[in-house]
C-alpha atoms as a PDB file:
ATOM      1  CA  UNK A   1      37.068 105.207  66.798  1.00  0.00           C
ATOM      2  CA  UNK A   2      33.993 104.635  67.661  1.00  0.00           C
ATOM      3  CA  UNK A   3      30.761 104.903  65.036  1.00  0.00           C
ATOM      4  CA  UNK A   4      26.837 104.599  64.943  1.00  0.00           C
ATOM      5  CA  UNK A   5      25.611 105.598  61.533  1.00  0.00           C
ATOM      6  CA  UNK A   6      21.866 105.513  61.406  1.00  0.00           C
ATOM      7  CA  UNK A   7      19.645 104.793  58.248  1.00  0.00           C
ATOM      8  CA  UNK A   8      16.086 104.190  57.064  1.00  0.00           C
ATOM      9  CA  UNK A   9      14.313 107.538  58.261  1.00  0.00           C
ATOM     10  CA  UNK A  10      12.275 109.115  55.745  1.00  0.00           C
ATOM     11  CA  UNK A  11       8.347 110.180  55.474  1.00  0.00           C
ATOM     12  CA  UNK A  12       6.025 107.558  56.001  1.00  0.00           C
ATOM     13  CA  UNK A  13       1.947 108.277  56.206  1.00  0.00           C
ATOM     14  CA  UNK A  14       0.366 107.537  59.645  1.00  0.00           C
ATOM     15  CA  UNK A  15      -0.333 103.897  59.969  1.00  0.00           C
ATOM     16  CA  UNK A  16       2.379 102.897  58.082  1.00  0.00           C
ATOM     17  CA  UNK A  17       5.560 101.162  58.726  1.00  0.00           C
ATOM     18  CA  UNK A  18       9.324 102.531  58.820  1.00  0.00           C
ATOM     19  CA  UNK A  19      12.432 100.445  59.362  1.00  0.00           C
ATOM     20  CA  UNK A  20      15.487 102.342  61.278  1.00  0.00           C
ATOM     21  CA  UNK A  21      19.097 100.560  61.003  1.00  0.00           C
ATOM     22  CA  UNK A  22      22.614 101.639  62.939  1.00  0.00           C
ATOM     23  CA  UNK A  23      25.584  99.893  61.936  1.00  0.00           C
ATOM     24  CA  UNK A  24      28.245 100.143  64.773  1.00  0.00           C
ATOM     25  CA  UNK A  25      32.167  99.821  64.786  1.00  0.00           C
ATOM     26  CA  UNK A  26      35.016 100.915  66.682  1.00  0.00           C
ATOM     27  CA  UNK A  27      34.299  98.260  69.533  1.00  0.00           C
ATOM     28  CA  UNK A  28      31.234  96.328  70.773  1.00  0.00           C
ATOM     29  CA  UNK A  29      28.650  97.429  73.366  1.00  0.00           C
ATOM     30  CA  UNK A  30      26.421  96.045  75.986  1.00  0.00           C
ATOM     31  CA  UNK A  31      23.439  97.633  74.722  1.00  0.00           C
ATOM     32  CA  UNK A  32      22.141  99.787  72.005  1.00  0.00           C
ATOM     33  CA  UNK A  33      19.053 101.513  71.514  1.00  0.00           C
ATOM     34  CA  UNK A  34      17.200 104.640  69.803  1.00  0.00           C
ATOM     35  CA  UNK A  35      15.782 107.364  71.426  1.00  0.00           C
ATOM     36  CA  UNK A  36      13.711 110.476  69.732  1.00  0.00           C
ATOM     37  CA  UNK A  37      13.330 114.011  70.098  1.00  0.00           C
ATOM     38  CA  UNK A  38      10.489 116.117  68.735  1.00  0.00           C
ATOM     39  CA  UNK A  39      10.738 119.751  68.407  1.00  0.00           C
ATOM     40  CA  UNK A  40      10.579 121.253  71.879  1.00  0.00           C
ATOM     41  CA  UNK A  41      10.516 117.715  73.553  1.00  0.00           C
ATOM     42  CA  UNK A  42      13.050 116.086  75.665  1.00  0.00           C
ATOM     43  CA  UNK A  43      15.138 113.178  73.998  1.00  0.00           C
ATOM     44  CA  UNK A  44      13.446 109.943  74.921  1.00  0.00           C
ATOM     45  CA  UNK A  45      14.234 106.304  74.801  1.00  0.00           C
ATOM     46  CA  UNK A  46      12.147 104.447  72.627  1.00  0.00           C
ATOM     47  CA  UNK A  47      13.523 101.047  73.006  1.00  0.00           C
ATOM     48  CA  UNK A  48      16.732  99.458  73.720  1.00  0.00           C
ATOM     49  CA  UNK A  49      18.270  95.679  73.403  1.00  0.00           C
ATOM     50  CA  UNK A  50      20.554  94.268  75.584  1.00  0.00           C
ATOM     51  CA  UNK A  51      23.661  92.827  73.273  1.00  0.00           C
ATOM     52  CA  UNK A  52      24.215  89.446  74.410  1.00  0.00           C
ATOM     53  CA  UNK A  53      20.278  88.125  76.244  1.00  0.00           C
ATOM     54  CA  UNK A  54      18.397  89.846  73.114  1.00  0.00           C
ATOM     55  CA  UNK A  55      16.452  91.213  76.585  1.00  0.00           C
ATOM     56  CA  UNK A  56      14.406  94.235  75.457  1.00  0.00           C
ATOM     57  CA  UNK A  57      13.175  97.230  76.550  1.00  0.00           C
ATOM     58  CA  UNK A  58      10.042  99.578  75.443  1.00  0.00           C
ATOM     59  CA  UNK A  59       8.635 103.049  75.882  1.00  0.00           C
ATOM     60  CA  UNK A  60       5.023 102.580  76.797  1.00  0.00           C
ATOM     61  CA  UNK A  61       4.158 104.265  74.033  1.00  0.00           C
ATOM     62  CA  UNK A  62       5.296 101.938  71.384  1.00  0.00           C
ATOM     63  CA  UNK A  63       5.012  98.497  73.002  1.00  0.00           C
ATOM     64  CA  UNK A  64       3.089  95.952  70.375  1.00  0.00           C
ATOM     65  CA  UNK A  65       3.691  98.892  67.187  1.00  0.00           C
ATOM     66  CA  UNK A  66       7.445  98.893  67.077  1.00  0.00           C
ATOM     67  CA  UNK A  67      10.293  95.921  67.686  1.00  0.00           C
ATOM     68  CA  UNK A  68      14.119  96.409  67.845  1.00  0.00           C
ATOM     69  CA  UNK A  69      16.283  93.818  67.300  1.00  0.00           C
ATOM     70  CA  UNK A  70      20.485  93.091  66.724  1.00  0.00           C
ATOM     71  CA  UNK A  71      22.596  91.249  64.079  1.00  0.00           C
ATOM     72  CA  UNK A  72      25.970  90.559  66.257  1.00  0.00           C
ATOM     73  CA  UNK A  73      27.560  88.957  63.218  1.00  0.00           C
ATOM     74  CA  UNK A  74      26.916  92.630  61.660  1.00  0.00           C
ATOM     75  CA  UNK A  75      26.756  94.755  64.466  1.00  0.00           C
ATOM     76  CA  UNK A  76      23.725  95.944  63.545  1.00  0.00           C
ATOM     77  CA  UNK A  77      20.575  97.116  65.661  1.00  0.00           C
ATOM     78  CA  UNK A  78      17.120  97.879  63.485  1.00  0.00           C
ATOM     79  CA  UNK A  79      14.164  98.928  64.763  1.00  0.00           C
ATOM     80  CA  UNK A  80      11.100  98.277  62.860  1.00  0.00           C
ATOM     81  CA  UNK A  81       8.558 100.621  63.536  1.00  0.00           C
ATOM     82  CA  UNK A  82       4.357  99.674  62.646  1.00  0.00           C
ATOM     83  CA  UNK A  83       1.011 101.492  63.066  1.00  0.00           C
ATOM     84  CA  UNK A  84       3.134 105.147  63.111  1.00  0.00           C
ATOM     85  CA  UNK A  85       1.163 108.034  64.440  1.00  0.00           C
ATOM     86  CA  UNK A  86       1.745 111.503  64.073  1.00  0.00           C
ATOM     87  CA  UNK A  87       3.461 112.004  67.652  1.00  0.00           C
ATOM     88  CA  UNK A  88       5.766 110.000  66.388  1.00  0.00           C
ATOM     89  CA  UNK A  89       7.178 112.112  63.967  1.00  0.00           C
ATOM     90  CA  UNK A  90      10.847 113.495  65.432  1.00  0.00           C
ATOM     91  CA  UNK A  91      14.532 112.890  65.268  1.00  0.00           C
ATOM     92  CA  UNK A  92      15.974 109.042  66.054  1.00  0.00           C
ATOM     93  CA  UNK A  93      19.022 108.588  67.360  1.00  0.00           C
ATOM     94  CA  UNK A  94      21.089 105.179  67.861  1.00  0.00           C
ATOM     95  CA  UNK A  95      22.655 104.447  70.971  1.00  0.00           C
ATOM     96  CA  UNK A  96      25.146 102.211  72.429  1.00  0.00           C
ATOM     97  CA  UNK A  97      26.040 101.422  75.662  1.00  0.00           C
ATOM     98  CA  UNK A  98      29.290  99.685  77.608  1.00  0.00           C
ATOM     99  CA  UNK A  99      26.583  98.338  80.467  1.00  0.00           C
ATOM    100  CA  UNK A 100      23.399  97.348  80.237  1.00  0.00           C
ATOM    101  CA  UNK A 101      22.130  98.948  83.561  1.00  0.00           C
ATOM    102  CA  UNK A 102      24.350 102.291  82.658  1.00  0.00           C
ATOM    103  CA  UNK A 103      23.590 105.123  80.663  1.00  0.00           C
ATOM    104  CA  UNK A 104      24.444 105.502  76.997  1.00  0.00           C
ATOM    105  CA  UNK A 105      28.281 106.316  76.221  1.00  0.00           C
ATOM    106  CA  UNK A 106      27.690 107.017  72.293  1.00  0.00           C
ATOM    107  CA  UNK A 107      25.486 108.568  70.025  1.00  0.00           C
ATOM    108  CA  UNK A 108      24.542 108.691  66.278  1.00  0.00           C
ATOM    109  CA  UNK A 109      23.779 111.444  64.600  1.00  0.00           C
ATOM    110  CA  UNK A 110      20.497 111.063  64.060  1.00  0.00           C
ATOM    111  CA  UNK A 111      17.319 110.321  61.308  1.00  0.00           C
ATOM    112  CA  UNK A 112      14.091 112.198  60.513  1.00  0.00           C
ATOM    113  CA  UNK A 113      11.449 110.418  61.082  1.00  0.00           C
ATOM    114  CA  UNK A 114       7.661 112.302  59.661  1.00  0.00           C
ATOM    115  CA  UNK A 115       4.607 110.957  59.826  1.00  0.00           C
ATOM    116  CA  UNK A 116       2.109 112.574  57.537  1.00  0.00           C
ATOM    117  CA  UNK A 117      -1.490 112.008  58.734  1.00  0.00           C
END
């Protein structure tokens, strides 16, 4: 059976720095990423890694603040998140993918992410 259990969201003051971790099992996956979703916003991919190139991919509005990265000896995928502004403040979910240029096949269940200016 196939799990992503997210960790690391909390409250964090604007301009600070937040570190979001999934831990996968169940099988292995071409990709994984995190997407967010503010209240009365559209889920929306934030940044996503391809599994075996490290190849990465950004929203615009995060490129240079926030890096994601994978441990495939833990199956692991973190995304370190710098310089947070308010609009960032939402719901992050993990992702994982069976093809990099597919959609997303499974979903965690999500962390709160606030940002308190």
């Amino acid at each position: 059976q196939v799990q992503l259990v997210e960790s690391g969201g909390g409250v964090v003051q604007a301009g600070g720095s937040l570190r979001l971790s999934c831990a996968a099992s169940g099988r292995t996956f071409s990709t994984m990423g995190w997407f967010r979703q503010a209240p009365g916003k559209e889920r929306a991919l934030v940044a996503r890694i391809n599994w075996y190139s490290g190849s990465t991919v950004y929203a615009d509005s995060v490129k240079g603040r926030f890096t994601v990265s994978r441990d495939n000896a833990k199956n692991t995928d973190d995304l370190q998140m710098s310089s947070l502004k308010t609009e960032g403040a939402a719901v992050y979910y993990c992702a994982a993918g069976l093809a990099w240029r597919s959609g997303f096949d499974y979903w965690g269940q999500g962390t709160q992410v606030t940002v308190s200016s």
